[in-house]
PDB file of N, CA and C in Angstrom:
ATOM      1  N   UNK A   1    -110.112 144.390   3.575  1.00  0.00           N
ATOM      2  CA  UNK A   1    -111.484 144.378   4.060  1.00  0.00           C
ATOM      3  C   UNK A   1    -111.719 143.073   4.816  1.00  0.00           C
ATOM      4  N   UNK A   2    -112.554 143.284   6.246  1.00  0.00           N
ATOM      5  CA  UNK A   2    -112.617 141.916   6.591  1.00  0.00           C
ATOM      6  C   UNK A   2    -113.733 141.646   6.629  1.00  0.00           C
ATOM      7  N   UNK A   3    -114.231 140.225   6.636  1.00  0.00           N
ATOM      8  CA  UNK A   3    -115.367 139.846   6.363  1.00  0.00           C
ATOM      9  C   UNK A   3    -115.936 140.028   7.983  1.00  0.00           C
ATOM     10  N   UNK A   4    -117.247 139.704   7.850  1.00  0.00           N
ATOM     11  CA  UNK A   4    -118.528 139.926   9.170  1.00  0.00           C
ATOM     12  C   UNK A   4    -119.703 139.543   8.860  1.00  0.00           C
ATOM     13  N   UNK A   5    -119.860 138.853  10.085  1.00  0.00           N
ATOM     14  CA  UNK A   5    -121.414 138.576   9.913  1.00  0.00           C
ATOM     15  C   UNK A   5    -122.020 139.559   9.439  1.00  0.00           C
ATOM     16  N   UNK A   6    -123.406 139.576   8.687  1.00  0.00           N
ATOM     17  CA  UNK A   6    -124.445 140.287   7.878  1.00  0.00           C
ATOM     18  C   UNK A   6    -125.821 140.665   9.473  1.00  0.00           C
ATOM     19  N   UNK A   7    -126.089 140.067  10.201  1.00  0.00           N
ATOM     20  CA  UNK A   7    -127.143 140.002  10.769  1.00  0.00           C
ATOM     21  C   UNK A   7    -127.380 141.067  11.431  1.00  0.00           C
ATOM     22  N   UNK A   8    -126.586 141.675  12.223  1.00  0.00           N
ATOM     23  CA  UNK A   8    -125.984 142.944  13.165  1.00  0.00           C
ATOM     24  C   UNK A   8    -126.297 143.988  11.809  1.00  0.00           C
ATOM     25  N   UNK A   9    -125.836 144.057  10.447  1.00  0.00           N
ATOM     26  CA  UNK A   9    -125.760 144.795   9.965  1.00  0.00           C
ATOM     27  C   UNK A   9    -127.531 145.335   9.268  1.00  0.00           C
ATOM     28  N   UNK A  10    -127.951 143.804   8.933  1.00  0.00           N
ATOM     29  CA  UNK A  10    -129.374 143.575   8.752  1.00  0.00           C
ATOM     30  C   UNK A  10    -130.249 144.278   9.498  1.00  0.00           C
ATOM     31  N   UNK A  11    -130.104 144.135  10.472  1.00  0.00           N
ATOM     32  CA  UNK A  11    -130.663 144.779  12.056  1.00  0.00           C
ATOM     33  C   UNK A  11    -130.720 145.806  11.873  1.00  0.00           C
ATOM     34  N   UNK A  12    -129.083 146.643  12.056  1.00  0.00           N
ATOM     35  CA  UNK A  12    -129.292 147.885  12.364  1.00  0.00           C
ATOM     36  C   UNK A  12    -130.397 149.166  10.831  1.00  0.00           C
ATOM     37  N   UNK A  13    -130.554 148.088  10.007  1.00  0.00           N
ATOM     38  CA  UNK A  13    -131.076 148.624   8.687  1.00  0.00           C
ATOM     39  C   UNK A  13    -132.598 148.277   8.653  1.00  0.00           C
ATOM     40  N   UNK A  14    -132.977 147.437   9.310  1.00  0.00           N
ATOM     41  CA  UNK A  14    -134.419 147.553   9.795  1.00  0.00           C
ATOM     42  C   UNK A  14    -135.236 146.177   8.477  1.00  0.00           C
ATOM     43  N   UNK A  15    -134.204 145.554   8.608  1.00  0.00           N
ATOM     44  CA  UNK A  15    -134.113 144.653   7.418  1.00  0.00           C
ATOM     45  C   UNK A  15    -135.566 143.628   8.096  1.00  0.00           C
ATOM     46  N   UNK A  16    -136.600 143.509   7.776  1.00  0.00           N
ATOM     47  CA  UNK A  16    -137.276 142.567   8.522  1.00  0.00           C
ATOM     48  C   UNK A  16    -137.839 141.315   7.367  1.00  0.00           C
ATOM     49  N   UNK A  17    -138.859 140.608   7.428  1.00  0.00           N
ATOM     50  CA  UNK A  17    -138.826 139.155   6.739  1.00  0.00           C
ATOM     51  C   UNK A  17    -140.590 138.767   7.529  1.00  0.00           C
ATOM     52  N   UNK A  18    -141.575 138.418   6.637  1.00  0.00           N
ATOM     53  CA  UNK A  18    -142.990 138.013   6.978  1.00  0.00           C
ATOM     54  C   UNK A  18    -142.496 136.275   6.995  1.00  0.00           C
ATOM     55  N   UNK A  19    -142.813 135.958   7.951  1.00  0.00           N
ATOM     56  CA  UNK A  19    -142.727 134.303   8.346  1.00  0.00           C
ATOM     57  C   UNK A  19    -144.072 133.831   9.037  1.00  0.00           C
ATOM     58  N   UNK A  20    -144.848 132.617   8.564  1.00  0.00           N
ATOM     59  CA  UNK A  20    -145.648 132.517   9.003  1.00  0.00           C
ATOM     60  C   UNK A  20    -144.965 131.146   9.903  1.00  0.00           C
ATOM     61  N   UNK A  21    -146.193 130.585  10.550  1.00  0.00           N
ATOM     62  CA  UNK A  21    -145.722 129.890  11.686  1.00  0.00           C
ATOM     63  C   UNK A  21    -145.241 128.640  11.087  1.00  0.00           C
ATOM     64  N   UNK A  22    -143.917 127.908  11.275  1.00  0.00           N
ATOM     65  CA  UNK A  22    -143.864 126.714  10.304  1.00  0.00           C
ATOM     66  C   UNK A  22    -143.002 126.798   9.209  1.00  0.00           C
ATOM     67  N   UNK A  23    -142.358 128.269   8.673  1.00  0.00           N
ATOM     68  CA  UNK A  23    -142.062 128.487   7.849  1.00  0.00           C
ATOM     69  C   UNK A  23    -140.579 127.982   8.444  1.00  0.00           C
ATOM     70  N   UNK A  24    -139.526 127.673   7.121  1.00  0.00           N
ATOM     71  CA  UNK A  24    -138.438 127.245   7.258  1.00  0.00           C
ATOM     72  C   UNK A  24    -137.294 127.909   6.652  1.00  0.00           C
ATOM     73  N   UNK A  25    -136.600 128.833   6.999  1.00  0.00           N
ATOM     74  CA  UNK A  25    -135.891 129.774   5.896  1.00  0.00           C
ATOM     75  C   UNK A  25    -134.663 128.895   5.572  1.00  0.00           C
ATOM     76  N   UNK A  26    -134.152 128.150   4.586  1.00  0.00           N
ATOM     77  CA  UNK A  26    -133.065 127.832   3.968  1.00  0.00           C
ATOM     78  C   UNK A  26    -131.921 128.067   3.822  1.00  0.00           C
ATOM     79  N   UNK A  27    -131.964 129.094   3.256  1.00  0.00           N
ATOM     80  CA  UNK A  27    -131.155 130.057   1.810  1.00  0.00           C
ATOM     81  C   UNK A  27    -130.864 131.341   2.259  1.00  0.00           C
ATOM     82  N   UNK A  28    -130.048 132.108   2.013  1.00  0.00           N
ATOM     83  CA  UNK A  28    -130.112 133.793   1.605  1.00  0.00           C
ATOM     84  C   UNK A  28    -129.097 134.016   1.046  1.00  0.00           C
ATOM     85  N   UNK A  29    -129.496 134.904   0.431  1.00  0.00           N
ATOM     86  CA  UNK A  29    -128.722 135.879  -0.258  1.00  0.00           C
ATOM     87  C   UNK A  29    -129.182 136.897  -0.191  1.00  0.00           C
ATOM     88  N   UNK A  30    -127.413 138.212   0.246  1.00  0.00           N
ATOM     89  CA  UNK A  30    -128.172 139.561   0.464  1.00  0.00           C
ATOM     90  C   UNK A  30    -127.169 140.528  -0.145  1.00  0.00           C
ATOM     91  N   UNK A  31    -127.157 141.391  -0.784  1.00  0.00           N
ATOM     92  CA  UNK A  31    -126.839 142.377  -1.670  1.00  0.00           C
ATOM     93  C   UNK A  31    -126.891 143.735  -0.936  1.00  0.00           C
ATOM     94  N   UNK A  32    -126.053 143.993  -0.906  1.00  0.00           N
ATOM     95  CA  UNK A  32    -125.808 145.195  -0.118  1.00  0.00           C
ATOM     96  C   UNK A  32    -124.942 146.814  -0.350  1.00  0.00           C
ATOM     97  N   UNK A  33    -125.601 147.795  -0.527  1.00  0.00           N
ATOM     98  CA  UNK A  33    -125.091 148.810  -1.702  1.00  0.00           C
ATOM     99  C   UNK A  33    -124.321 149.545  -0.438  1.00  0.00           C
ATOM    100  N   UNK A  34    -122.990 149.757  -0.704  1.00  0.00           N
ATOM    101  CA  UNK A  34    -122.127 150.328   0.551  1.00  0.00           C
ATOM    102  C   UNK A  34    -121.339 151.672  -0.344  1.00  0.00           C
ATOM    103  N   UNK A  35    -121.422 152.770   0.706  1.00  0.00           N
ATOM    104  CA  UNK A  35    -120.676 154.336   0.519  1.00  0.00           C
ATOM    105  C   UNK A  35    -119.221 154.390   1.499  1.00  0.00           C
ATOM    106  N   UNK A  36    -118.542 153.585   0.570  1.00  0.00           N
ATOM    107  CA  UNK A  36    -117.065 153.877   0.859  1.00  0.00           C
ATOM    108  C   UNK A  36    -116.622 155.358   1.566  1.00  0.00           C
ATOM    109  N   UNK A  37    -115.627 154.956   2.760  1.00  0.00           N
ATOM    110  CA  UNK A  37    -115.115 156.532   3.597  1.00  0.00           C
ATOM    111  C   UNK A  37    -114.987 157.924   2.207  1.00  0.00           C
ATOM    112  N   UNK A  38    -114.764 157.381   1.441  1.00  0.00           N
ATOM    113  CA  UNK A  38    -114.508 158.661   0.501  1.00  0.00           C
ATOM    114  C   UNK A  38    -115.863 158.905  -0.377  1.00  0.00           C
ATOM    115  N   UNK A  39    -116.583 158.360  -0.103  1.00  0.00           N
ATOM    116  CA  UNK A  39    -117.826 158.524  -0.948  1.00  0.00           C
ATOM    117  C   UNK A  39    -118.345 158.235  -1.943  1.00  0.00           C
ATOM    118  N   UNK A  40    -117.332 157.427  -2.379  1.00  0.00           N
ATOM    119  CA  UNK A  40    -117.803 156.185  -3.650  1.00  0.00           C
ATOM    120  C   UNK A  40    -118.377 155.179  -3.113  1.00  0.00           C
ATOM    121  N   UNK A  41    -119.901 154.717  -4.286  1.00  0.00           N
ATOM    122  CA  UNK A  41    -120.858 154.125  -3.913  1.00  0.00           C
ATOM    123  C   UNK A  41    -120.227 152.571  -4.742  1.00  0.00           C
ATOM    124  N   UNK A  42    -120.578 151.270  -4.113  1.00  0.00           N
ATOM    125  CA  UNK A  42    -120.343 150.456  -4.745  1.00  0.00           C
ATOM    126  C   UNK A  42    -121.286 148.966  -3.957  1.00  0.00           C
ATOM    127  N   UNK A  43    -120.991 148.013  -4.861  1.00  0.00           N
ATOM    128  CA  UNK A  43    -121.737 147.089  -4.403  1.00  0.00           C
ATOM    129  C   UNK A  43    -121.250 146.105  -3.253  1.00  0.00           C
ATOM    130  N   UNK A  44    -121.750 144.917  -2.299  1.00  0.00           N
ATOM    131  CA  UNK A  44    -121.516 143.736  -1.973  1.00  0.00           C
ATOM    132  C   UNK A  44    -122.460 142.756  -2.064  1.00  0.00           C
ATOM    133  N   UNK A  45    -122.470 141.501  -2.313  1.00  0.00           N
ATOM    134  CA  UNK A  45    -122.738 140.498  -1.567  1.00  0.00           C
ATOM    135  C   UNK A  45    -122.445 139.566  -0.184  1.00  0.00           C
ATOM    136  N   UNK A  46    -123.622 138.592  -0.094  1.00  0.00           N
ATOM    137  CA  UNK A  46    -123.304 137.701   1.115  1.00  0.00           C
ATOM    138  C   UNK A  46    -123.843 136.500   0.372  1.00  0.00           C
ATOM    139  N   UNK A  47    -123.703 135.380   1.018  1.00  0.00           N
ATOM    140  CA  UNK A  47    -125.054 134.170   0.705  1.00  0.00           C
ATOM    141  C   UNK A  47    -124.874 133.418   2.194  1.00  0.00           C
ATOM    142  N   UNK A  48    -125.731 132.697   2.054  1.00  0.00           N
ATOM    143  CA  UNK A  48    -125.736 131.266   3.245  1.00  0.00           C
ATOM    144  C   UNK A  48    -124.414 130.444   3.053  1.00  0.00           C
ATOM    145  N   UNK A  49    -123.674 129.686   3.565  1.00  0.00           N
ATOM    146  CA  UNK A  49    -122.873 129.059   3.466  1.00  0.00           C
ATOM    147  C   UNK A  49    -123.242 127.676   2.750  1.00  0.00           C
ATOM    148  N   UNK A  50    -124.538 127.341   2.671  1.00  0.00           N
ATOM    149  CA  UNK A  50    -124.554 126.143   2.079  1.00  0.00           C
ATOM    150  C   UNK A  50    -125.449 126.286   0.551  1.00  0.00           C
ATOM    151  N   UNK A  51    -125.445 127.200  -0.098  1.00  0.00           N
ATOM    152  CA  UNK A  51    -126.305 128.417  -1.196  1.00  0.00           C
ATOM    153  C   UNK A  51    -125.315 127.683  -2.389  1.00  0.00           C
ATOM    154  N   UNK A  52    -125.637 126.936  -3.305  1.00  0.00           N
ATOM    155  CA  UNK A  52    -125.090 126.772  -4.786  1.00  0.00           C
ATOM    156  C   UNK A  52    -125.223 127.496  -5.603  1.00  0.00           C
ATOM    157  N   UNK A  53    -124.752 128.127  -6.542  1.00  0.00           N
ATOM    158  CA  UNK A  53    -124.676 128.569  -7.402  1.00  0.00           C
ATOM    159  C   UNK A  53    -126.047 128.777  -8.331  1.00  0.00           C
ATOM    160  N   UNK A  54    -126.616 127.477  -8.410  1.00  0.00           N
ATOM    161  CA  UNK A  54    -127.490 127.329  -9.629  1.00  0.00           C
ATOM    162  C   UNK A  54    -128.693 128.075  -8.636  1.00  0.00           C
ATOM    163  N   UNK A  55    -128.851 127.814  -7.124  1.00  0.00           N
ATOM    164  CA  UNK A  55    -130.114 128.536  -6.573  1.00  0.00           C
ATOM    165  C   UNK A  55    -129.902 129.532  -6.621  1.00  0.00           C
ATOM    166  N   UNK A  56    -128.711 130.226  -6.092  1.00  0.00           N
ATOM    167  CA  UNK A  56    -128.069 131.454  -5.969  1.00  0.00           C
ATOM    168  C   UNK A  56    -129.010 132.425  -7.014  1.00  0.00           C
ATOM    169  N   UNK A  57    -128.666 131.839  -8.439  1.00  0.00           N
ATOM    170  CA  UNK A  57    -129.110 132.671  -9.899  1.00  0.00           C
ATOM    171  C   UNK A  57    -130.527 132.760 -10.051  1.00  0.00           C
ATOM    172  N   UNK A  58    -131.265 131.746  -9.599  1.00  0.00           N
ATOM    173  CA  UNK A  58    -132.506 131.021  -9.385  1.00  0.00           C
ATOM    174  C   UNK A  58    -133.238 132.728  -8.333  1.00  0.00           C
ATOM    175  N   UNK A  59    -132.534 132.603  -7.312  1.00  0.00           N
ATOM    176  CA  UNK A  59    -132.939 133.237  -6.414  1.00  0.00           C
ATOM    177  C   UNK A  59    -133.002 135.027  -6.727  1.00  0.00           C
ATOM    178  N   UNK A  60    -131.802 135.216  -7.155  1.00  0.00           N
ATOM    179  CA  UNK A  60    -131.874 136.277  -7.908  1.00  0.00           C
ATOM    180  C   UNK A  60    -132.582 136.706  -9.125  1.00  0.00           C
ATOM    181  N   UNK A  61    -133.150 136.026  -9.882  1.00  0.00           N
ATOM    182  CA  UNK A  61    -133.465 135.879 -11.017  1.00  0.00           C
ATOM    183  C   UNK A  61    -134.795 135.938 -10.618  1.00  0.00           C
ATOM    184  N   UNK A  62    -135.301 135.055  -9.863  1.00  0.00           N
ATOM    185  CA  UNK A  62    -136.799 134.970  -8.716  1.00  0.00           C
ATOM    186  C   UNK A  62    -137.275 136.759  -8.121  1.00  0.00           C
ATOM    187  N   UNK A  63    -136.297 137.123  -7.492  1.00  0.00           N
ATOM    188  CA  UNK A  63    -136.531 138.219  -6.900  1.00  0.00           C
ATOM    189  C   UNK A  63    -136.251 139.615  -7.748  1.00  0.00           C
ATOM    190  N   UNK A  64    -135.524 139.547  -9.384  1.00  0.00           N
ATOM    191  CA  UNK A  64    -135.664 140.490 -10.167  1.00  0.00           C
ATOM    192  C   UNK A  64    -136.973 140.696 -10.774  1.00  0.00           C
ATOM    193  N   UNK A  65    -137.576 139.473 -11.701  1.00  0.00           N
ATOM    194  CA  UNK A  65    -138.862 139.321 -11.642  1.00  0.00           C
ATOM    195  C   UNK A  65    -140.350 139.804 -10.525  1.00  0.00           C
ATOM    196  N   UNK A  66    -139.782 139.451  -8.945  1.00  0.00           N
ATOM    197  CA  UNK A  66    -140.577 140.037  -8.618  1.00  0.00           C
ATOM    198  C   UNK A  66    -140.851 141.468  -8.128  1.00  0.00           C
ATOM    199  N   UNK A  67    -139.466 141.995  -8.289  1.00  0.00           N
ATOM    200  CA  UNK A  67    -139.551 143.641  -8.142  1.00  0.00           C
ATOM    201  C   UNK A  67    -139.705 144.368  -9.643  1.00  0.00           C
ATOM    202  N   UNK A  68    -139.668 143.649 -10.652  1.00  0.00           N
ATOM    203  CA  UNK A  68    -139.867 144.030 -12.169  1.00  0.00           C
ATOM    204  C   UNK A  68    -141.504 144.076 -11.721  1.00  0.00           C
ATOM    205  N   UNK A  69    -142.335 143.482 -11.222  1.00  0.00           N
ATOM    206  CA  UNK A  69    -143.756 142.934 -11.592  1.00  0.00           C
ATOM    207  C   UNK A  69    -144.906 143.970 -10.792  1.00  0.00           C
ATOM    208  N   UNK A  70    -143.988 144.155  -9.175  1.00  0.00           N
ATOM    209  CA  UNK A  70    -144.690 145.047  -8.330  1.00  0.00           C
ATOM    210  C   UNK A  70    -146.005 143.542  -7.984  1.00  0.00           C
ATOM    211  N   UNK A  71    -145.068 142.765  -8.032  1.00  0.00           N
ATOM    212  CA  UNK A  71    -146.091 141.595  -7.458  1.00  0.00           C
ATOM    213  C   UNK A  71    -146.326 142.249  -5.776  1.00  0.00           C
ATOM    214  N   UNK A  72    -147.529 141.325  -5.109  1.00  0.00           N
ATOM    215  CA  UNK A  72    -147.934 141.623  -4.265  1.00  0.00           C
ATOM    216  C   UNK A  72    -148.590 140.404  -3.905  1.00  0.00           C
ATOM    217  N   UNK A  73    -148.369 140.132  -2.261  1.00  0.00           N
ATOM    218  CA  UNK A  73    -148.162 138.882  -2.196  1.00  0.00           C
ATOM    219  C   UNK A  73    -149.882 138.940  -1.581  1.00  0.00           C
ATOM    220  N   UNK A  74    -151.049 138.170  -2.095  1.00  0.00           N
ATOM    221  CA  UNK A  74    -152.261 137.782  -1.646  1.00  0.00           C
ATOM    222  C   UNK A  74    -152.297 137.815  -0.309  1.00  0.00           C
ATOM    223  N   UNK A  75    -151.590 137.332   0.273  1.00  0.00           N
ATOM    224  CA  UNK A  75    -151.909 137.280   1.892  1.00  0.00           C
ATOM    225  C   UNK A  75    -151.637 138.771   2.658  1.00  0.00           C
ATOM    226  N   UNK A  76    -150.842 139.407   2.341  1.00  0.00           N
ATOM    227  CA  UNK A  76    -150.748 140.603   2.510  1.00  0.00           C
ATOM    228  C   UNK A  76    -151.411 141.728   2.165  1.00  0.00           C
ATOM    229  N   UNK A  77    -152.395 141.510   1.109  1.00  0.00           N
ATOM    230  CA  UNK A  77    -153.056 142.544   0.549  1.00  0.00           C
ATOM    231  C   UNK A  77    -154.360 142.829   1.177  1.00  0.00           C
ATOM    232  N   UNK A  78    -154.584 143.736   1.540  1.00  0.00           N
ATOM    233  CA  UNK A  78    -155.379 144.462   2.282  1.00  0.00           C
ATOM    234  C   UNK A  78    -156.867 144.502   1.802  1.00  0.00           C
ATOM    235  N   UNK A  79    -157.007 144.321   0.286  1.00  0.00           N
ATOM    236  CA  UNK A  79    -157.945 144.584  -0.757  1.00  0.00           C
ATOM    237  C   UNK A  79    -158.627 143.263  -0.497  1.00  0.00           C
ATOM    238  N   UNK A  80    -158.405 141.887  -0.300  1.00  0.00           N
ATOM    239  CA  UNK A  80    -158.929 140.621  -0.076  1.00  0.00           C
ATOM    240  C   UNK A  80    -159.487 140.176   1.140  1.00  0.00           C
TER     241      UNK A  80
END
C-alpha cells in the first residue's frame, strides 16, 4: 500500500471545516473507513506531521466526547 496525501481524498468526500476569520488550524487527524477491492471494510488513519501522541489522544478523546454529546456549537445554532 502506498501512502498519499489525504487532501485530494478529503475533497473528493466533501469533507469541509467552519473557520472563522483568524482562525489557525494546527493539528489533524483524520480517520478514514476504507472498502477494500474485495469488499472488506476496514479502518485508516492520517495525522499532521508535527501531531504528538499525547494531542493525538487528546484530540480523539475531544472529538469522541463530542459526537457522544450531540454537542452543538452556539455559533452555529440557528435557535440563538
Amino acid at each position: 500500500m502506498a501512502e498519499q496525501p489525504v487532501g485530494q481524498i478529503l475533497d473528493a468526500l466533501g469533507v469541509m471545516v467552519h473557520l472563522d476569520e483568524g482562525d489557525l488550524p494546527t493539528d489533524a487527524y483524520v480517520i478514514l473507513k476504507i472498502v477494500k477491492a474485495d469488499g472488506t471494510v476496514s479502518m485508516s488513519n492520517a495525522r499532521s506531521e508535527a501531531l504528538d501522541w499525547i494531542t493525538r489522544l487528546g484530540m480523539v478523546t475531544a472529538a469522541q466526547a463530542l459526537e457522544n454529546s450531540g454537542y452543538i456549537d452556539a455559533s452555529t445554532d440557528d435557535d440563538t
